[in-house]
C-alpha atoms as a PDB file:
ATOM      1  CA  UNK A   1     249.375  35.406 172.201  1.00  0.00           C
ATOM      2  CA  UNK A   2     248.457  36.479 168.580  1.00  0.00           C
ATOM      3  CA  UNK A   3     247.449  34.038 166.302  1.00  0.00           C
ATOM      4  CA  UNK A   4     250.481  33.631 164.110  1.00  0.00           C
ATOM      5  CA  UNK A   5     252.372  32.940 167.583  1.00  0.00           C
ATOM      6  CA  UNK A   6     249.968  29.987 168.905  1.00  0.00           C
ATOM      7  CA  UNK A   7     249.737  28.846 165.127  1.00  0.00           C
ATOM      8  CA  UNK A   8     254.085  28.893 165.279  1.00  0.00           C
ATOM      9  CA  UNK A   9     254.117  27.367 169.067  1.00  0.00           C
ATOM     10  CA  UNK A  10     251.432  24.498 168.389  1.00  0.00           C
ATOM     11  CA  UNK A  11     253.715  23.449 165.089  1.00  0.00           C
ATOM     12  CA  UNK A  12     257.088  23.566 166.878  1.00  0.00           C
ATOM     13  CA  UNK A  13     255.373  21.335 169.693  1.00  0.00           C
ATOM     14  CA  UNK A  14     254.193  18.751 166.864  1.00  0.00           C
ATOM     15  CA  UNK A  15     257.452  19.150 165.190  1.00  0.00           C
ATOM     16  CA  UNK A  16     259.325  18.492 168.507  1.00  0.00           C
ATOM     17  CA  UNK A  17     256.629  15.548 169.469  1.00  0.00           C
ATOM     18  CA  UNK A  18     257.630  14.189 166.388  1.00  0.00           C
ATOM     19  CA  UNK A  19     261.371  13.634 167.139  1.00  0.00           C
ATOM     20  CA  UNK A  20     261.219  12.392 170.578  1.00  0.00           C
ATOM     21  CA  UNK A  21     258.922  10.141 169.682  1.00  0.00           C
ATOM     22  CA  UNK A  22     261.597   8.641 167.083  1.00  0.00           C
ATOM     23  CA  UNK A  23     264.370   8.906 169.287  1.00  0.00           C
ATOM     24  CA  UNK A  24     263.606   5.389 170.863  1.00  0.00           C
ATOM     25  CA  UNK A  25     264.496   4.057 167.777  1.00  0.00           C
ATOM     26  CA  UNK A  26     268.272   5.322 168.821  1.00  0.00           C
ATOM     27  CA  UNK A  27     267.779   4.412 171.733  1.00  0.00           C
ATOM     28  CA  UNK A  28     267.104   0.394 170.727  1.00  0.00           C
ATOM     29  CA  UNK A  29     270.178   0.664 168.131  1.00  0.00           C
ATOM     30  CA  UNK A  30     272.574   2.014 170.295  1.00  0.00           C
ATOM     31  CA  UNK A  31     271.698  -0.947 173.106  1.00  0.00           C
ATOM     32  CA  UNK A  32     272.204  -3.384 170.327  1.00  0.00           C
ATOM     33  CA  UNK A  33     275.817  -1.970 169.579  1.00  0.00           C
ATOM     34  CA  UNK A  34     276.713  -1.406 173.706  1.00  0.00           C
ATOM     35  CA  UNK A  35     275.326  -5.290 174.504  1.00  0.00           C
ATOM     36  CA  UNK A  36     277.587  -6.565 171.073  1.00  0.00           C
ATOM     37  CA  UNK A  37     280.375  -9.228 171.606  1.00  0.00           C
ATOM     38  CA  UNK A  38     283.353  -9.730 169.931  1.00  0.00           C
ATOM     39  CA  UNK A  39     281.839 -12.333 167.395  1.00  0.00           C
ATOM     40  CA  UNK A  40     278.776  -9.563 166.507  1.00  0.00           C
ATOM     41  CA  UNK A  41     279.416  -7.125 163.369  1.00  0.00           C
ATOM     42  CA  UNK A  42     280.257  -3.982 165.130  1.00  0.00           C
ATOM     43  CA  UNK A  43     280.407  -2.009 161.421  1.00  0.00           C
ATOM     44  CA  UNK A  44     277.111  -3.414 160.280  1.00  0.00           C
ATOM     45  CA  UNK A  45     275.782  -2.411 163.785  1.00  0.00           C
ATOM     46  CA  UNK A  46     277.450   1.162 163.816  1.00  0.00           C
ATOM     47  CA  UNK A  47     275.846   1.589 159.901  1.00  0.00           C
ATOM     48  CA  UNK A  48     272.545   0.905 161.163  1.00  0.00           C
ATOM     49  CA  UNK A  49     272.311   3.436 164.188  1.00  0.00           C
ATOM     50  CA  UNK A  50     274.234   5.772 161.788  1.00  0.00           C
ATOM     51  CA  UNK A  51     271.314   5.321 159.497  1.00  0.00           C
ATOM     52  CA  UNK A  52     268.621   5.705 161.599  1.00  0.00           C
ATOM     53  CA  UNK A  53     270.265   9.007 163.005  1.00  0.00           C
ATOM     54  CA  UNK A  54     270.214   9.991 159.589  1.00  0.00           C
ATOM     55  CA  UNK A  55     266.863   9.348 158.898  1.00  0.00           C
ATOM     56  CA  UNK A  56     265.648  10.873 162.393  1.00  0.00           C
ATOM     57  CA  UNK A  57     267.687  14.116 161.770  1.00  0.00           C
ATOM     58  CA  UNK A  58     266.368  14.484 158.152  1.00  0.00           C
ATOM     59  CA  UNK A  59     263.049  13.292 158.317  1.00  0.00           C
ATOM     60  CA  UNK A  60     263.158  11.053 155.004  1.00  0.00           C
ATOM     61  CA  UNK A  61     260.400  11.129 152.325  1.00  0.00           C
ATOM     62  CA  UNK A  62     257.095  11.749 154.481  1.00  0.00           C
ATOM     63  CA  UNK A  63     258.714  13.602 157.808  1.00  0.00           C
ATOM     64  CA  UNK A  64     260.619  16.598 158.354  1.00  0.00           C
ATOM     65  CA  UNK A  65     262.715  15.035 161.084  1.00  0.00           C
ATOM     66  CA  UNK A  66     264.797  17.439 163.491  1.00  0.00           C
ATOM     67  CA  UNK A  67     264.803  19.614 160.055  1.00  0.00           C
ATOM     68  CA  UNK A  68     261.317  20.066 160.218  1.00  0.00           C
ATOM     69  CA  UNK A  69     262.422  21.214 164.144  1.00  0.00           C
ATOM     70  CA  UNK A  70     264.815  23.516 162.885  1.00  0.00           C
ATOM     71  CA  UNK A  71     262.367  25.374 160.999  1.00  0.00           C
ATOM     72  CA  UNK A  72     259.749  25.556 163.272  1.00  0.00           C
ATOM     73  CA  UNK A  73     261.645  26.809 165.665  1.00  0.00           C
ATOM     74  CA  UNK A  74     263.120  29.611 163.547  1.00  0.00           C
ATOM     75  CA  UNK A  75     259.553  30.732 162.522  1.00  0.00           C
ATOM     76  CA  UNK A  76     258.393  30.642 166.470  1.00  0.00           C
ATOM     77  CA  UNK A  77     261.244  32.485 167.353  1.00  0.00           C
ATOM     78  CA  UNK A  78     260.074  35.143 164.459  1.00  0.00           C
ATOM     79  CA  UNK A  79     256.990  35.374 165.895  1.00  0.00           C
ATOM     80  CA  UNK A  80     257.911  35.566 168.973  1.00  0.00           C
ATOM     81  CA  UNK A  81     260.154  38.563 168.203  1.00  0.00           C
ATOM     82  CA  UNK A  82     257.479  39.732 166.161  1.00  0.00           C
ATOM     83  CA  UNK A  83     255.435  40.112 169.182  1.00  0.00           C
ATOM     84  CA  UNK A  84     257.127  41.909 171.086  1.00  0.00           C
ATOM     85  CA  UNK A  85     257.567  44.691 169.157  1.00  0.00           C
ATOM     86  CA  UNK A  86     260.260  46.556 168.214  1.00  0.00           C
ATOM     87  CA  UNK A  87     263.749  46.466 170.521  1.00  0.00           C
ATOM     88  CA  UNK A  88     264.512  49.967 171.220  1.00  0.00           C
ATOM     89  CA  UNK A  89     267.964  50.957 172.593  1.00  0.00           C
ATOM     90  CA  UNK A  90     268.817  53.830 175.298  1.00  0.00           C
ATOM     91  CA  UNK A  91     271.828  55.073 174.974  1.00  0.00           C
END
């Protein structure tokens, strides 16, 4: 692999690391809202997992979030393009 394509796979792996690793958050929101009774505050318990979907998809102040993902995958996919060369049709 050229270097600008291990360089692109090793940050889409962090990138992607990163995510999963936050998706447990979900995970323990959306439990809270499935186990809620009738006397719990469903829209106070929807706003929260909305939030931290939110937060998750667009990485707040410090993280890129699944944005950061989004990128990193569009530059490894460049690379990897790159890589290969040029497509060349037959007709």
């Amino acid at each position: 692999m050229p270097d600008d394509l291990e360089k692109a796979k090793k940050r889409l792996d962090d990138e992607y690391g990163q995510v999963r690793r936050r998706l447990d958050d979900i995970h323990d929101r959306f439990d809270k809202l499935i186990s809620a009774q009738p006397e719990d505050d469903l829209r106070g318990l929807l706003k929260d997992l909305e939030k931290r979907v939110r937060k998750i998809r667009s990485g707040g102040l410090f993280r890129h979030g699944a944005n950061g993902h989004a990128r990193a995958l569009k530059k490894y996919q460049d690379a990897k393009t790159a890589a290969e060369g040029p497509q060349v049709q037959k007709f």
